[in-house]
C-alpha atoms as a PDB file:
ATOM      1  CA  UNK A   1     -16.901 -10.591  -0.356  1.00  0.00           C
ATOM      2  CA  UNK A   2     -16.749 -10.389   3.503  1.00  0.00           C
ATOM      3  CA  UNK A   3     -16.278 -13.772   5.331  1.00  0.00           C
ATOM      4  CA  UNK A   4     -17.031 -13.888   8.862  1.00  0.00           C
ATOM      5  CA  UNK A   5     -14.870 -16.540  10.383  1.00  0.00           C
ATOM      6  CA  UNK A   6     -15.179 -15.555  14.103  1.00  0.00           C
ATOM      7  CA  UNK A   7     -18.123 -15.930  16.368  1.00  0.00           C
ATOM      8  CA  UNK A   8     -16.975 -13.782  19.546  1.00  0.00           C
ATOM      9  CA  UNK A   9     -18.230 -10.180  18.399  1.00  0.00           C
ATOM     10  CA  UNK A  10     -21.819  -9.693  16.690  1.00  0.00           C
ATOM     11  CA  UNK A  11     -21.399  -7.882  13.466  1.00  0.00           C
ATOM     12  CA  UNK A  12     -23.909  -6.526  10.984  1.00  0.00           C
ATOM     13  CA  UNK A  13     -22.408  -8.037   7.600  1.00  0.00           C
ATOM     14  CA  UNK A  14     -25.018  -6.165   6.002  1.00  0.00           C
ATOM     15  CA  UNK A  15     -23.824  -3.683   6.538  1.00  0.00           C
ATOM     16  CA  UNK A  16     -19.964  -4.223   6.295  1.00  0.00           C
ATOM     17  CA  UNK A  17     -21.313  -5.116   2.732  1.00  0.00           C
ATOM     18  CA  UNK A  18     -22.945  -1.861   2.250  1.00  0.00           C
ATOM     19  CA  UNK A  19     -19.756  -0.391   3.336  1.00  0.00           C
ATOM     20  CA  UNK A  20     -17.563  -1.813   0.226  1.00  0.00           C
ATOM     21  CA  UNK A  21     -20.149  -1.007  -2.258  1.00  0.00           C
ATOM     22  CA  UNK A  22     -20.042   2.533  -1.044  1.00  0.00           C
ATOM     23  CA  UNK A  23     -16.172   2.805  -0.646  1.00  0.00           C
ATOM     24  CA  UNK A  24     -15.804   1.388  -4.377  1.00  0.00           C
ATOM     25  CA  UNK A  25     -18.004   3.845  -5.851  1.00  0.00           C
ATOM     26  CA  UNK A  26     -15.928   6.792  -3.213  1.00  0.00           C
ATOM     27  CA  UNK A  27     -12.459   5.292  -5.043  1.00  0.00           C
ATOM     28  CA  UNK A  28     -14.099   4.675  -8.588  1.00  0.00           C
ATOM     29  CA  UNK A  29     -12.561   0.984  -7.941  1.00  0.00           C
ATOM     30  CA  UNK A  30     -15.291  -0.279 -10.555  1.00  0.00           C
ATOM     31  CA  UNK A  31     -15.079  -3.897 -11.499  1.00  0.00           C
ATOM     32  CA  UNK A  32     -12.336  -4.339  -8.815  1.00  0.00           C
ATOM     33  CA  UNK A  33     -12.572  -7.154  -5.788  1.00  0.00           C
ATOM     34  CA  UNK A  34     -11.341  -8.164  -2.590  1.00  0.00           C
ATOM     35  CA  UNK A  35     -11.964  -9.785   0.132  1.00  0.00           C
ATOM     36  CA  UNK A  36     -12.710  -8.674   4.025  1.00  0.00           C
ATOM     37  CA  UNK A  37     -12.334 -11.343   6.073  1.00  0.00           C
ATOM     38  CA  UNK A  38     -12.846 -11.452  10.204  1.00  0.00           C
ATOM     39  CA  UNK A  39     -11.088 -13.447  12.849  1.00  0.00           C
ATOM     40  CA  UNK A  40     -10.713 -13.923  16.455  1.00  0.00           C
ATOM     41  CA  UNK A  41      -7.094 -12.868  17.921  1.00  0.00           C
ATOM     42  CA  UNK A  42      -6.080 -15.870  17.661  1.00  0.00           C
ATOM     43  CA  UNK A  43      -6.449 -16.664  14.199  1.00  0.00           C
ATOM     44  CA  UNK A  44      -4.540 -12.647  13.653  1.00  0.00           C
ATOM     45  CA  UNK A  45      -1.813 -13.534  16.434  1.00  0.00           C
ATOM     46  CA  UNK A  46      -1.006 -16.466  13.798  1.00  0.00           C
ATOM     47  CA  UNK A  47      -0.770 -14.326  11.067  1.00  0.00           C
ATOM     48  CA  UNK A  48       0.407 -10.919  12.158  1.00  0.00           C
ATOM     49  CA  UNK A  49       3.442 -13.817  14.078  1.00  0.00           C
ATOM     50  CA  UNK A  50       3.748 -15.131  10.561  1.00  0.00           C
ATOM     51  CA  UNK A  51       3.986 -12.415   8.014  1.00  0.00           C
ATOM     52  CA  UNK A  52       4.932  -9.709  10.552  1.00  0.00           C
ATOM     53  CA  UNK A  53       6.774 -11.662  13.284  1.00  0.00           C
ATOM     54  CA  UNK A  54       4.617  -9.793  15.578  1.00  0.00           C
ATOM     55  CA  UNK A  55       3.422 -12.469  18.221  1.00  0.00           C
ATOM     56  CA  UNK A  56       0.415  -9.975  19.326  1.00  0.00           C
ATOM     57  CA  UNK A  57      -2.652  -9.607  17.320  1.00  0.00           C
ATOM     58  CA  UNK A  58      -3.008  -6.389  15.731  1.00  0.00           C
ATOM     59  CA  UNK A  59      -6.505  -5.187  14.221  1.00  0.00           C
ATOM     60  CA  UNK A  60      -5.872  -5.082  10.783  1.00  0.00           C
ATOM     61  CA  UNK A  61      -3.438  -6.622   8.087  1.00  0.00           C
ATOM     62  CA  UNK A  62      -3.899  -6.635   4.476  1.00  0.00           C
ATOM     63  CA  UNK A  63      -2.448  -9.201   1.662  1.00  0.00           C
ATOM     64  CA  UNK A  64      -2.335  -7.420  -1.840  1.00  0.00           C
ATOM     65  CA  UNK A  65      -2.784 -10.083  -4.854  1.00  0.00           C
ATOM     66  CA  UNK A  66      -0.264  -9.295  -7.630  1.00  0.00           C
ATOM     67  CA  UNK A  67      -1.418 -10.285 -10.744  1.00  0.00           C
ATOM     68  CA  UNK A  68       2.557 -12.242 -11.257  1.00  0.00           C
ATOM     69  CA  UNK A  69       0.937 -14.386  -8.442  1.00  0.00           C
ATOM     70  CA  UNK A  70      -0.908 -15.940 -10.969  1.00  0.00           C
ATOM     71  CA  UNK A  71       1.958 -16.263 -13.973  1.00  0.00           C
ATOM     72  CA  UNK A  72       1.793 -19.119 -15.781  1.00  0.00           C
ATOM     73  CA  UNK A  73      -1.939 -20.191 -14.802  1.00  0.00           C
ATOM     74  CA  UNK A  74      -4.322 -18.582 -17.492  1.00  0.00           C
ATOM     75  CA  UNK A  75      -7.234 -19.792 -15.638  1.00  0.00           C
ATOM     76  CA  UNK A  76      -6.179 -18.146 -12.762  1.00  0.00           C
ATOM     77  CA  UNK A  77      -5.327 -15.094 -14.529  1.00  0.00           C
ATOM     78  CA  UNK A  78      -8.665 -14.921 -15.616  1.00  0.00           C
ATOM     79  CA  UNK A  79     -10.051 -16.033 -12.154  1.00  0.00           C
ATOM     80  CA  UNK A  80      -8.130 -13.034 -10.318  1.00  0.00           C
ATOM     81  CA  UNK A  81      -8.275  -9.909 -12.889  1.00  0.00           C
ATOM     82  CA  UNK A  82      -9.186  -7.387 -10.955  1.00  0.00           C
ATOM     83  CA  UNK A  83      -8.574  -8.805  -7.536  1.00  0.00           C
ATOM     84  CA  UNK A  84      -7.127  -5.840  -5.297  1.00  0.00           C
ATOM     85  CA  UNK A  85      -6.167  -9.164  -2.696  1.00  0.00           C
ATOM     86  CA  UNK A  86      -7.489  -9.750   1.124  1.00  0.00           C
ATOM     87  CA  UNK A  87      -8.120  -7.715   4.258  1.00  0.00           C
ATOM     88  CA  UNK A  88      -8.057  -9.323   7.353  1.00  0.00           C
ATOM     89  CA  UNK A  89      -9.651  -8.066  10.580  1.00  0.00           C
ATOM     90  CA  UNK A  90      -9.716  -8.690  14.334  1.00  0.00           C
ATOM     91  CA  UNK A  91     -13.190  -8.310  15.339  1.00  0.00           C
ATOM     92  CA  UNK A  92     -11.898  -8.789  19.313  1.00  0.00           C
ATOM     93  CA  UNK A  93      -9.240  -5.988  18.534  1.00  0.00           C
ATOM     94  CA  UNK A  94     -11.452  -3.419  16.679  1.00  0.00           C
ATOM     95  CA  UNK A  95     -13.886  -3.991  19.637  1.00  0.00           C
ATOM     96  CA  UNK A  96     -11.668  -3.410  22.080  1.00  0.00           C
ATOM     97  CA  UNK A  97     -10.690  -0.127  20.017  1.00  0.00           C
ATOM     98  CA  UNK A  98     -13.462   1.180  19.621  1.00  0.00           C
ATOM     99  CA  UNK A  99     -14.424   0.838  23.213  1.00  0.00           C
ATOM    100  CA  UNK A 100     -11.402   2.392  24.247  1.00  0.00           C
ATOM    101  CA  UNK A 101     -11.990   5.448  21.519  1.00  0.00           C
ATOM    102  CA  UNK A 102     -15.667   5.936  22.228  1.00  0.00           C
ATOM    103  CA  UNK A 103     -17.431   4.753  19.190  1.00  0.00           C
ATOM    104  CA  UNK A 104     -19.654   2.297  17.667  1.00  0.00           C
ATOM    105  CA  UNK A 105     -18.016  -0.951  16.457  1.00  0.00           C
ATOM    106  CA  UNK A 106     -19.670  -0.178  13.169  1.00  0.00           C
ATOM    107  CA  UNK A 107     -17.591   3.000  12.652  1.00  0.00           C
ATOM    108  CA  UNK A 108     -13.996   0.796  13.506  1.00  0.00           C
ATOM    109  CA  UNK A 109     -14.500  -1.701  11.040  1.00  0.00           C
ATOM    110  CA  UNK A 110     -15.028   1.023   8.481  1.00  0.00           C
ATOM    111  CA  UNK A 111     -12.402   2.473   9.625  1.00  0.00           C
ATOM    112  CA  UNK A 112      -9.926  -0.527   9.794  1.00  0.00           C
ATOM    113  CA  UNK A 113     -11.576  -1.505   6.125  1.00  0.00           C
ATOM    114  CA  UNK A 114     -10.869   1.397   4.494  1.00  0.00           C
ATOM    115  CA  UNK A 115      -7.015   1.426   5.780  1.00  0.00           C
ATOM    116  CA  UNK A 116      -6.929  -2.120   4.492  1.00  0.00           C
ATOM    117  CA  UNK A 117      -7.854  -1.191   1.237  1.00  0.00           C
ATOM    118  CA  UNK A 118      -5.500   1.735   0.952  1.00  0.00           C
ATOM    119  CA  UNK A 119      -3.070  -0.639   2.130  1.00  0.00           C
ATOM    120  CA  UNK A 120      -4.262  -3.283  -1.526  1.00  0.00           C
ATOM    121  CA  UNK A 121      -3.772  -0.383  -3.149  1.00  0.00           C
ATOM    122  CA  UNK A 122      -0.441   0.620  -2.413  1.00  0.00           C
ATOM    123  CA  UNK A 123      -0.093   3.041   0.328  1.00  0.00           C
ATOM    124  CA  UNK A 124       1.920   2.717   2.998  1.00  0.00           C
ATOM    125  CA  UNK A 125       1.839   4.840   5.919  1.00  0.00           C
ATOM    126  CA  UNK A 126       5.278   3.387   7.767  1.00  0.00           C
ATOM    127  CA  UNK A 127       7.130   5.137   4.390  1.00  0.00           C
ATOM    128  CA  UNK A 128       4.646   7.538   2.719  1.00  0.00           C
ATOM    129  CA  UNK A 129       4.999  10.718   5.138  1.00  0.00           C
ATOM    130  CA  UNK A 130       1.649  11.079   5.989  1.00  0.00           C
ATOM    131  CA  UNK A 131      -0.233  10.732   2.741  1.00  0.00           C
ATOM    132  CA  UNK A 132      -1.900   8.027   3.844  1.00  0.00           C
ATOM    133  CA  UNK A 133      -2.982   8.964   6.562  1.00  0.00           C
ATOM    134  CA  UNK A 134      -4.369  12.365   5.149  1.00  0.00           C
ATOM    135  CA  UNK A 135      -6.055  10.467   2.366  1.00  0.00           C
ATOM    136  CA  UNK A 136      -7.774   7.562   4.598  1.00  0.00           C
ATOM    137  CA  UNK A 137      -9.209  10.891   6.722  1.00  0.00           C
ATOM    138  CA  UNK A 138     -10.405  12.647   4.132  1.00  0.00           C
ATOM    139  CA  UNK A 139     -12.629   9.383   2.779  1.00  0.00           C
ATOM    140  CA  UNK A 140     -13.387   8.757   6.034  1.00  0.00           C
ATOM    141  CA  UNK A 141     -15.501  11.865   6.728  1.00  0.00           C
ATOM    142  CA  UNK A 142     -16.811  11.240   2.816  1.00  0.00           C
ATOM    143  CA  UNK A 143     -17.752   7.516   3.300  1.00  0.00           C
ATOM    144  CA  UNK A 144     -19.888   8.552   6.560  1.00  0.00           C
ATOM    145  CA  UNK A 145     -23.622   7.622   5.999  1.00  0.00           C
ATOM    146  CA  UNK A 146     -25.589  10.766   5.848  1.00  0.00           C
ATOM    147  CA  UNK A 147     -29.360  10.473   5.271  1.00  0.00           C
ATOM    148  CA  UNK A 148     -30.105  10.738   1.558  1.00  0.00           C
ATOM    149  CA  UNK A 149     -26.446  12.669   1.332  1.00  0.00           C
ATOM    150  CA  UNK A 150     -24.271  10.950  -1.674  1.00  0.00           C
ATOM    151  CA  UNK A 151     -20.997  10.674  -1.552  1.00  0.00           C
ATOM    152  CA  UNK A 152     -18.271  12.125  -3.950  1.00  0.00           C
ATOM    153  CA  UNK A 153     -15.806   9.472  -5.927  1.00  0.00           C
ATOM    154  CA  UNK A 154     -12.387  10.738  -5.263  1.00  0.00           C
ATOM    155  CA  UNK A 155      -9.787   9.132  -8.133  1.00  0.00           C
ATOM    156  CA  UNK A 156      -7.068   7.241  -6.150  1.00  0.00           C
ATOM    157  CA  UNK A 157      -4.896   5.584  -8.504  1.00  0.00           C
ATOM    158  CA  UNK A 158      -3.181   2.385  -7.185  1.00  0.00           C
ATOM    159  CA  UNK A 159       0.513   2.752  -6.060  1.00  0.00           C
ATOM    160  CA  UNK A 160       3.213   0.964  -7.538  1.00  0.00           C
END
């Protein structure tokens, strides 16, 4: 689901949509969910000064549901199976980044999506020593549209 709950920075949701449908079928993530929701800086300043103690916005953070969040509450086990958890975005700071990089808004937000969803699924590239990083470049150049091209599913098992 994306939820766009900024109004500062146009963004195609279409195609953010089209994005996670083609990044599920990339990780084989089947009947797995999350959410990608945008802000303003503001709204990330809060939350990066919250959860990070960061009082700067930063362009992407990512919240990764456990499924002990929901212990105790059946319905909400059955509510959450399969929930990978949330991905939140700065659309000011992705434009800003991609302005400063050279590309189209549309490639950043991929870009900051996919690394949110690596993060839901365990990887860390502050501890990891570069797996991350290698991985989220290598399904970066296989997520890229490419007229009537397909795309490979790569098996990336979550992290513990």
């Amino acid at each position: 689901m994306v939820l766009n709950h900024q109004n500062s920075v146009e963004v195609d949701i279409e195609a953010v949509g089209a994005y996670l449908v083609r990044i599920k079928k990339a990780l084989g993530l089947g009947g797995k969910k999350w959410n990608v929701c945008l802000v303003d800086d503001q709204a990330m300043r809060r939350l990066n000064t919250a959860y990070r103690g960061k009082r700067r916005p930063t362009d992407v953070l990512a919240f990764a549901w456990e499924d002990n969040d929901a212990a105790g509450d059946p319905l909400a086990a059955r509510e959450f199976a399969g929930f990978l958890g949330d991905v939140v975005i700065s659309a000011d700071t992705a434009r800003r980044n991609a302005r400063r990089e050279g590309l189209r808004l549309e490639c950043e937000m991929e870009r900051l999506i996919l690394h949110g969803i690596l993060h839901l699924l365990g990887y860390d590239h502050e501890t990891d020593h570069g797996e991350m990083a290698s991985l989220e470049r290598t399904l970066g150049e296989r997520l890229v549209r490419k007229p009537g091209g397909r795309s490979r599913t790569v098996k990336v098992l979550r992290r513990a």
